[in-house]
C-alpha atoms as a PDB file:
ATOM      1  CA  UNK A   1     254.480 -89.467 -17.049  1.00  0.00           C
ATOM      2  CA  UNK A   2     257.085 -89.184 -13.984  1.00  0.00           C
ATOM      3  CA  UNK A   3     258.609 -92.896 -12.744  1.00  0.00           C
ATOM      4  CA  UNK A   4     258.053 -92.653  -9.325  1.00  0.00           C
ATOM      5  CA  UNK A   5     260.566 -94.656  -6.392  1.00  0.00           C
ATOM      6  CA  UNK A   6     257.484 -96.389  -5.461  1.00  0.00           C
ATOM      7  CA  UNK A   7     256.632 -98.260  -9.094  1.00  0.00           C
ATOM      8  CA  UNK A   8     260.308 -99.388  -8.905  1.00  0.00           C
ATOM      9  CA  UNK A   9     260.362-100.953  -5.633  1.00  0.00           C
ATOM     10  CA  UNK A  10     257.276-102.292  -6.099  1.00  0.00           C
ATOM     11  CA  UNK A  11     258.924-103.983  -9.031  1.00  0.00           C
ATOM     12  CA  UNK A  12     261.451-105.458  -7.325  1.00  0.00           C
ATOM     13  CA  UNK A  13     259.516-106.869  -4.518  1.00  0.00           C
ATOM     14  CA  UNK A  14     257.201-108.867  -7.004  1.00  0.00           C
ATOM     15  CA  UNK A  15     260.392-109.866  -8.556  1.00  0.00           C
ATOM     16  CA  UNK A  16     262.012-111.169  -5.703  1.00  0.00           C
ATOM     17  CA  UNK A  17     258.865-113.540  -5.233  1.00  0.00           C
ATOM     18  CA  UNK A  18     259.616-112.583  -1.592  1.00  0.00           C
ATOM     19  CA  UNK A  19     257.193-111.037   1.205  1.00  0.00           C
ATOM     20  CA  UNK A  20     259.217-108.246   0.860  1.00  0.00           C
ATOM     21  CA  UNK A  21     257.502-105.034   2.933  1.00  0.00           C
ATOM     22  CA  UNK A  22     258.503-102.866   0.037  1.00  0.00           C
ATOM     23  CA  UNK A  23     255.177-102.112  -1.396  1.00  0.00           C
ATOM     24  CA  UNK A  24     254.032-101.202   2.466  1.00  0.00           C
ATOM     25  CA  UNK A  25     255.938 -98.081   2.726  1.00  0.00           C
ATOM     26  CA  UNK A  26     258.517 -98.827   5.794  1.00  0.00           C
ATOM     27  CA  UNK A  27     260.195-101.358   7.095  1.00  0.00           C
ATOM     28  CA  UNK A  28     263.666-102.558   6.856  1.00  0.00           C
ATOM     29  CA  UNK A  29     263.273-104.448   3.424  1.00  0.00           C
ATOM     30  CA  UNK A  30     261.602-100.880   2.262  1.00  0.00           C
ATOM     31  CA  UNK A  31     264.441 -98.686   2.943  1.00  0.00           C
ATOM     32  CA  UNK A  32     267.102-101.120   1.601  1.00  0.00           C
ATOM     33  CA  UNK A  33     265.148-100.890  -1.409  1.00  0.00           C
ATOM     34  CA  UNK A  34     264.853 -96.880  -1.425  1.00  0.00           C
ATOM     35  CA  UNK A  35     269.128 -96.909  -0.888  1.00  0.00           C
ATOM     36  CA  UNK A  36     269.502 -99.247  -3.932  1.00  0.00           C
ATOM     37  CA  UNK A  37     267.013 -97.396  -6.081  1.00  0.00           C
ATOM     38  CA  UNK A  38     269.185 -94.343  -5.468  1.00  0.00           C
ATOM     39  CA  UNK A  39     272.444 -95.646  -6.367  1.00  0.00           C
ATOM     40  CA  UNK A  40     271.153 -96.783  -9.632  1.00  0.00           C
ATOM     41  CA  UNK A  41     269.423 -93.539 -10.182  1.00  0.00           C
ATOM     42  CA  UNK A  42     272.467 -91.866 -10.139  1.00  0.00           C
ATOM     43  CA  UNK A  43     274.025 -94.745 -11.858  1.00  0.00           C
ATOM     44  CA  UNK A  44     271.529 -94.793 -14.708  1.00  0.00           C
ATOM     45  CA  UNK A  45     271.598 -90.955 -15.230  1.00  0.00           C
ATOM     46  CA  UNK A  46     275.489 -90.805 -15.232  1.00  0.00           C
ATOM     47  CA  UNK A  47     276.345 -94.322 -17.255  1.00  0.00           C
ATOM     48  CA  UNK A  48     273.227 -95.359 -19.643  1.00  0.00           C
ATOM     49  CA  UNK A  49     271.775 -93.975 -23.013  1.00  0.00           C
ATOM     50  CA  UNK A  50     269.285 -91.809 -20.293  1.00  0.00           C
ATOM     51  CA  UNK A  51     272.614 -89.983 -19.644  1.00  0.00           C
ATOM     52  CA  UNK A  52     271.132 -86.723 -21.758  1.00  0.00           C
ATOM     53  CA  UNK A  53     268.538 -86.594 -18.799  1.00  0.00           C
ATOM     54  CA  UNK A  54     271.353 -84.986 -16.647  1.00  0.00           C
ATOM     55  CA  UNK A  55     273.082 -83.049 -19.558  1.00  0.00           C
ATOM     56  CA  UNK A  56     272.322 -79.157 -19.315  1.00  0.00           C
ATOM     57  CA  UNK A  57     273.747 -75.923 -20.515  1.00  0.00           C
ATOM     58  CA  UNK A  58     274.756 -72.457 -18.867  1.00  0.00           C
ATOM     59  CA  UNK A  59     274.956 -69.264 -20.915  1.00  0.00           C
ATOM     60  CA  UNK A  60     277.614 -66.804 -19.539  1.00  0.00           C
ATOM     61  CA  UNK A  61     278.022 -63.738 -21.524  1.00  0.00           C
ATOM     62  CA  UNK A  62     281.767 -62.297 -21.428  1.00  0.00           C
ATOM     63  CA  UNK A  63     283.151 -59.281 -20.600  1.00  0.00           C
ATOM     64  CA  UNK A  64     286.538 -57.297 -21.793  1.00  0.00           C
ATOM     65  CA  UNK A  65     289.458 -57.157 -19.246  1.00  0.00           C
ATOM     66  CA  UNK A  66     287.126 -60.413 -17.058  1.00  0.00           C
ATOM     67  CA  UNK A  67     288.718 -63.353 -16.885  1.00  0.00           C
ATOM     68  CA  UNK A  68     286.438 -64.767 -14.198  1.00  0.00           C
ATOM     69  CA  UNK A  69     282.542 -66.277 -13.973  1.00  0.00           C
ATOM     70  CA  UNK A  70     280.613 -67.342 -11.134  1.00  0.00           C
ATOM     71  CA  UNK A  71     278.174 -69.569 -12.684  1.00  0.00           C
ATOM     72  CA  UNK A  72     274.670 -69.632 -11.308  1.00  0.00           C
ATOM     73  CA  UNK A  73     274.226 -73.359 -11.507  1.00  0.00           C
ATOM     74  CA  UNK A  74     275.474 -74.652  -8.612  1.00  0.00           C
ATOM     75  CA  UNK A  75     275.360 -78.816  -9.223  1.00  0.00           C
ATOM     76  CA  UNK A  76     277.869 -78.846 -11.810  1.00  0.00           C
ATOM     77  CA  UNK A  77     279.404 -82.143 -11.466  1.00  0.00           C
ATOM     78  CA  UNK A  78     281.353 -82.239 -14.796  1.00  0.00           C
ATOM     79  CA  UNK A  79     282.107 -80.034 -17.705  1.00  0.00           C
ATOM     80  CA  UNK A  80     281.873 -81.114 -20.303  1.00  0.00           C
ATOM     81  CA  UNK A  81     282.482 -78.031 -23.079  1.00  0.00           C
ATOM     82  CA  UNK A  82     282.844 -74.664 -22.773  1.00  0.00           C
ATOM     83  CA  UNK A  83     281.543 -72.983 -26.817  1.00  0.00           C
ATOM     84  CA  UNK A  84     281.894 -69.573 -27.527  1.00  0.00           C
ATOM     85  CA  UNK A  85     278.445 -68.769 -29.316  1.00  0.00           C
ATOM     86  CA  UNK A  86     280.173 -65.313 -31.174  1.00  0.00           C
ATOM     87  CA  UNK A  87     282.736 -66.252 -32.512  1.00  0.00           C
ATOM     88  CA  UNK A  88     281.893 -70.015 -32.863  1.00  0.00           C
ATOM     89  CA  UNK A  89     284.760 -72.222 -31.373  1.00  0.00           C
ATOM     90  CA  UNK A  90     285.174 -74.276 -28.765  1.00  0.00           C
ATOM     91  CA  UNK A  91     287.749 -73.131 -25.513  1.00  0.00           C
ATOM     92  CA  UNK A  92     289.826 -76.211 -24.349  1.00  0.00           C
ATOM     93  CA  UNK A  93     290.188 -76.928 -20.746  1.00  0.00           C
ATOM     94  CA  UNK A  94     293.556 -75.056 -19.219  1.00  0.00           C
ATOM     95  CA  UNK A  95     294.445 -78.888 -17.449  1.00  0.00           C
ATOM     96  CA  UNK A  96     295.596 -79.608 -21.152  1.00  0.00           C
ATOM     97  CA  UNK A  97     298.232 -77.430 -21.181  1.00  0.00           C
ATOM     98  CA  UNK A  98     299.681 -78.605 -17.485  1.00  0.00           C
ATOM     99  CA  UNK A  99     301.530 -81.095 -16.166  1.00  0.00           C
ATOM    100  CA  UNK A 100     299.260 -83.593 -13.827  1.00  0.00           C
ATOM    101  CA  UNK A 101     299.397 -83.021  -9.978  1.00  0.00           C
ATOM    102  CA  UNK A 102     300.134 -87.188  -9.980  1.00  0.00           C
ATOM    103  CA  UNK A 103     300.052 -90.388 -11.429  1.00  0.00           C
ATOM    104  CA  UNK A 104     296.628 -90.197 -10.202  1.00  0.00           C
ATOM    105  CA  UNK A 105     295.150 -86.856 -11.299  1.00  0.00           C
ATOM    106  CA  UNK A 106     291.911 -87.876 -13.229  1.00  0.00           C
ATOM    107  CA  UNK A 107     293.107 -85.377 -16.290  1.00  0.00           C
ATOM    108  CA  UNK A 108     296.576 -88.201 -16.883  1.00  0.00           C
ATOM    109  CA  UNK A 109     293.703 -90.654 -17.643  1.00  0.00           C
ATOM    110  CA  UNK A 110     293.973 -91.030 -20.412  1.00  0.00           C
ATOM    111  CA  UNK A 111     297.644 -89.815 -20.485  1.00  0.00           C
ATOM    112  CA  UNK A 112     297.745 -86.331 -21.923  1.00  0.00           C
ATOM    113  CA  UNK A 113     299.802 -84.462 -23.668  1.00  0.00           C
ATOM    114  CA  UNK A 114     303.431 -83.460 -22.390  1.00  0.00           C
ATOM    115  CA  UNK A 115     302.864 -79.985 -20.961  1.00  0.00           C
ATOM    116  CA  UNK A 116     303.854 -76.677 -22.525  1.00  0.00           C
ATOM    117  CA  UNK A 117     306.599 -75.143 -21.270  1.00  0.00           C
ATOM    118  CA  UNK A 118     305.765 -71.541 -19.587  1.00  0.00           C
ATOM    119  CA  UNK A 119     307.147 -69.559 -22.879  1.00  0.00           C
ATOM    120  CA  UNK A 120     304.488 -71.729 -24.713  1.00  0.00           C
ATOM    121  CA  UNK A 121     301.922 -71.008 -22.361  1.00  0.00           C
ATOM    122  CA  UNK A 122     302.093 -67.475 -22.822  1.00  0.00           C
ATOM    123  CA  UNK A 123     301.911 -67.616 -26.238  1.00  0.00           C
ATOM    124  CA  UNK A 124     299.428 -69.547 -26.913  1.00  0.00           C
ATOM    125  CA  UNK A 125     297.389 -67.455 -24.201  1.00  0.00           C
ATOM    126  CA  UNK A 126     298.641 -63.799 -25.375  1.00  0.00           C
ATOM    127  CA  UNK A 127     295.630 -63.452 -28.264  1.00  0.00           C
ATOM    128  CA  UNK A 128     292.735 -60.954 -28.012  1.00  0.00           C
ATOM    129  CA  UNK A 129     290.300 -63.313 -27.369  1.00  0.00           C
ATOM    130  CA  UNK A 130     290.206 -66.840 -24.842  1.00  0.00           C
ATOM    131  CA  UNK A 131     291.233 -69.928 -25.920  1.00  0.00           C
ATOM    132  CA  UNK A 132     291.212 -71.926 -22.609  1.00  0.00           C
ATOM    133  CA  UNK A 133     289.228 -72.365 -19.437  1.00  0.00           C
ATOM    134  CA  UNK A 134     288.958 -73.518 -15.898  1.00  0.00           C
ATOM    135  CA  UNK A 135     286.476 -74.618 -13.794  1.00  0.00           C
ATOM    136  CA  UNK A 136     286.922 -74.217  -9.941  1.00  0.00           C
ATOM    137  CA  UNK A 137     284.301 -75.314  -6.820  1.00  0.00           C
ATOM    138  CA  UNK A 138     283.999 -73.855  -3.610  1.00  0.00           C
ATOM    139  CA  UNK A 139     281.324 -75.905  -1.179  1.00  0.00           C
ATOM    140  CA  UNK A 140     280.266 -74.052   1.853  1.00  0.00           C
ATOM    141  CA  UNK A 141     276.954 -75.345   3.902  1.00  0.00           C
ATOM    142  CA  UNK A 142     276.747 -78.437   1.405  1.00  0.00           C
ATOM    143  CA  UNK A 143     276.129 -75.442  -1.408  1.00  0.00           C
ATOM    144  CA  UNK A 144     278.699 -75.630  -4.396  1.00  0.00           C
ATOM    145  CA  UNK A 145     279.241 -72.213  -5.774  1.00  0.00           C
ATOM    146  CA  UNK A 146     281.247 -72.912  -9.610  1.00  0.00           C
ATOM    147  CA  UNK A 147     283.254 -70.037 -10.797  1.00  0.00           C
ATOM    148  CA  UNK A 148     284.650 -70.711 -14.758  1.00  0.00           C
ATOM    149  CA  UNK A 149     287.839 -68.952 -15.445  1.00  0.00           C
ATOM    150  CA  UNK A 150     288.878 -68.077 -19.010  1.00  0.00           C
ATOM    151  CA  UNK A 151     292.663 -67.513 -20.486  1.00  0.00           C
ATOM    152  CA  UNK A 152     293.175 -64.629 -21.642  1.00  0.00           C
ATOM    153  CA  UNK A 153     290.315 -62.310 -20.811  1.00  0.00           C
ATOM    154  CA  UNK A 154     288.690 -60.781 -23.566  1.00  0.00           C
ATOM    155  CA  UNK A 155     290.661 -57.515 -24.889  1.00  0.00           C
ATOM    156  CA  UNK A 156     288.415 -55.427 -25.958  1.00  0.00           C
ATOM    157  CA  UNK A 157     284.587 -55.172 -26.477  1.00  0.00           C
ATOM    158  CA  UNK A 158     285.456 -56.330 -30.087  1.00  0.00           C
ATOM    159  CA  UNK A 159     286.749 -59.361 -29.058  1.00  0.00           C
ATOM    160  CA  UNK A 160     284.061 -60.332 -26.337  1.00  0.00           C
ATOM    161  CA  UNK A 161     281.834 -63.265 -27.241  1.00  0.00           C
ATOM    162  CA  UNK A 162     278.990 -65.074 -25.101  1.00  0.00           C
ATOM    163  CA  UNK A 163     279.687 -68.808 -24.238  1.00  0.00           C
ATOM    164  CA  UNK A 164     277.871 -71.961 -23.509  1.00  0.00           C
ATOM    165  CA  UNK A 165     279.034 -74.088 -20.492  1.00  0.00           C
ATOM    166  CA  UNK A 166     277.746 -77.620 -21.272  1.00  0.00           C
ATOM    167  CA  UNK A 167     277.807 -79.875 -18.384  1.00  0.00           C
ATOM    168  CA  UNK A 168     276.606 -83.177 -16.373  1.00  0.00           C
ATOM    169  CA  UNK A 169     274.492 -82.343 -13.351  1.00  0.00           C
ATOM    170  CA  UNK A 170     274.525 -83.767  -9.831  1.00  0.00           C
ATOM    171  CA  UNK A 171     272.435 -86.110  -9.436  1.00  0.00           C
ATOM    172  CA  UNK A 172     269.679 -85.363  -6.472  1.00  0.00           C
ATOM    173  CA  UNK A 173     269.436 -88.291  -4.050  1.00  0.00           C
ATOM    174  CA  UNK A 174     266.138 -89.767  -3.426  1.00  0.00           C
ATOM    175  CA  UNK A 175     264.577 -90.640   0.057  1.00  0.00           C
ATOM    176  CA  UNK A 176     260.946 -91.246  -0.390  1.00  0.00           C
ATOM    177  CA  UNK A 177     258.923 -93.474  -2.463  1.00  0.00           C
ATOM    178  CA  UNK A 178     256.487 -90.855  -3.500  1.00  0.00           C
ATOM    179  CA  UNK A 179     259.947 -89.120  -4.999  1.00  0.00           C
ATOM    180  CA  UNK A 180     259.683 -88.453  -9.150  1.00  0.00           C
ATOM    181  CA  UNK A 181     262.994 -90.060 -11.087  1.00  0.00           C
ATOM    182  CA  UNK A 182     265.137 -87.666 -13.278  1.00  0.00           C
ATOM    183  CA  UNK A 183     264.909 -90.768 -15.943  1.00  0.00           C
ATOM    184  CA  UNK A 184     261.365 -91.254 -17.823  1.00  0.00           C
ATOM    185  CA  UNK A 185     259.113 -93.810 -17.592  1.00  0.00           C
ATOM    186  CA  UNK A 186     260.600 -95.583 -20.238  1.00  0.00           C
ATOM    187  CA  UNK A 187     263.282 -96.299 -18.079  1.00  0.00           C
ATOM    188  CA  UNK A 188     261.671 -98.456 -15.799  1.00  0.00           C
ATOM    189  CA  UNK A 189     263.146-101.548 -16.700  1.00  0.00           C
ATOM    190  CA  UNK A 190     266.842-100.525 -16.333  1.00  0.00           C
ATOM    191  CA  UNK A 191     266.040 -99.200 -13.050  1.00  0.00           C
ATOM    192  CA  UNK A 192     264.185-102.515 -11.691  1.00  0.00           C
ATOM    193  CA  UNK A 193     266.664-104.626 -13.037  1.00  0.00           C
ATOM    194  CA  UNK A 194     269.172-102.280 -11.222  1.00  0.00           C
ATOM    195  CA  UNK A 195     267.447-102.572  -8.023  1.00  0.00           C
ATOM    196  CA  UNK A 196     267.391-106.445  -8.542  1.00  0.00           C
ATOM    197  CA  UNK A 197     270.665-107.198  -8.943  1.00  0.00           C
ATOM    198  CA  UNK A 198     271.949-105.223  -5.994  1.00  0.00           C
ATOM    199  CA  UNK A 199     268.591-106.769  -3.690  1.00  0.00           C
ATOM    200  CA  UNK A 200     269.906-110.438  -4.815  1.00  0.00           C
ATOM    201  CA  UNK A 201     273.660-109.690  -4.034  1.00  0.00           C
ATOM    202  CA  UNK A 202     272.721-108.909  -0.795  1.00  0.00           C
ATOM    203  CA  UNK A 203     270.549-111.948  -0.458  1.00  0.00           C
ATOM    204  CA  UNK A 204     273.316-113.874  -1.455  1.00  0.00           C
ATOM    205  CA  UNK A 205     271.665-115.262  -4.738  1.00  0.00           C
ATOM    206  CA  UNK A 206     274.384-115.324  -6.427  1.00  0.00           C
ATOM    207  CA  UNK A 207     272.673-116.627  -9.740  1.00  0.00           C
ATOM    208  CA  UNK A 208     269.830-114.273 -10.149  1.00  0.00           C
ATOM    209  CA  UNK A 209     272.377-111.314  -8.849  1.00  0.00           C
ATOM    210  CA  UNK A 210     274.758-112.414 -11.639  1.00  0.00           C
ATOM    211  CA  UNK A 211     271.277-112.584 -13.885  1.00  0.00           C
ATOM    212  CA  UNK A 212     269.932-109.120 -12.887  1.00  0.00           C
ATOM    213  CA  UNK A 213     273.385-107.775 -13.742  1.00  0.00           C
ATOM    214  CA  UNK A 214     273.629-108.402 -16.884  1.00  0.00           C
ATOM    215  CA  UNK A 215     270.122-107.724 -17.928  1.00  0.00           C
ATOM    216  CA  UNK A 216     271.388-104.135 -16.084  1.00  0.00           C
ATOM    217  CA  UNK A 217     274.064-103.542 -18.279  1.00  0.00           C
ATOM    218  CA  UNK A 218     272.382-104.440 -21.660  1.00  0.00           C
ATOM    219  CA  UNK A 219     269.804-102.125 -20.807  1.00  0.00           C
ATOM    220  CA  UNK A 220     272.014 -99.420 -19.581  1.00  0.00           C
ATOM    221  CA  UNK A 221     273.334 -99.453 -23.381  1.00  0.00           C
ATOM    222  CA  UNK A 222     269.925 -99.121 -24.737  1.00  0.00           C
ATOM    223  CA  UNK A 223     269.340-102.955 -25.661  1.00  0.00           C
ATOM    224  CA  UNK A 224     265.835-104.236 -25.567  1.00  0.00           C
ATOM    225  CA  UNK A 225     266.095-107.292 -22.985  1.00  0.00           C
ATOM    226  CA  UNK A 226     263.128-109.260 -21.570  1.00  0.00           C
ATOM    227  CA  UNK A 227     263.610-111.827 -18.512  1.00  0.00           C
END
């Protein structure tokens, strides 16, 4: 069965022992609620043990002498692996290899290795089949369009494989109460107690905020907690 926006903020207004105008549809109090219950939506499905929820997997079958994809998917917020399904290994990301752009380039955390120098590079890139891939976005109308580059291309026909990009999807932002969660049903209780803590933090409780959040967290990891 789908969790809806509506059981959650519903939820929260009982919780809040409040006269909340959640459960009424409009109002102020209601579209607080629907921002909050979006931010932990996203929150939940990127950062909790419901994380698989927005997991999925393009196939991409290669060709010889192509060293570039454009990937249908187009909410590709991560990548996660890149498998070749032939020949049964898995293609490292190309950002390995490099230097970072800066101290704060998101592939130096954690600090990587020291990059190869160029004759390394081409060594380890002049095989018949790919070893490494890249992942580049292009947004244009608020439409991402993902193309996946791989190093080298495949030489031959012998040597071409079909792989598996596994990634983490974007998140779709929710507006309305009648809206259906990503997350199941059985994730109604990390999402209330998400909603909670942000609704007390803004009413300045800072007991039943600090309360809420940790209830939040132990139930983003999958712990059973009742309050």
């Amino acid at each position: 069965m789908a969790l809806t926006v509506q059981q959650c903020i519903d939820d929260s207004a009982y919780d809040s022992r409040l006269n909340l105008d959640g459960t009424a549809g409009s109002g102020s109090d209601y579209s607080l609620l629907i921002r909050w219950c979006d931010r932990i939506h996203k929150d939940v499905l990127h950062q909790s043990v419901f994380a698989h929820h927005a997991r999925k997997v393009e196939t991409k079958a290669l060709t010889s002498a192509t060293g570039s994809y454009t990937l249908s998917s187009t909410d590709i917020r991560r990548v996660e692996m890149v498998y070749d399904t032939v020949f049964n290994y898995i293609l490292q990301p190309l950002d390995n290899l490099l230097l970072p752009a800066s101290d704060d380039d998101p592939k130096s955390l954690p600090a990587m290795p020291a990059a190869a120098p160029p004759s390394i590079l081409t060594d380890l890139t002049n095989v018949l089949r790919p070893r490494y891939y890249r992942v580049t976005t292009a947004t244009s109308g608020g439409t991402n369009t993902h193309k996946l580059y791989i190093f080298p291309a495949p030489a031959n026909s012998q040597n071409t494989g079909s792989v598996d990009v596994h990634y983490e999807k974007e998140v779709s932002s929710v507006a309305n109460g009648s809206d259906n969660l990503e997350v199941p049903a059985d994730a109604r209780d990390v999402m209330v107690a998400g909603v909670n803590w942000m609704m007390f933090a803004y009413l300045q409780r800072g007991d039943d905020a600090t309360r809420w959040f940790q209830v939040y967290e132990a139930l983003k990891r999958g712990e059973r907690v009742l309050k």
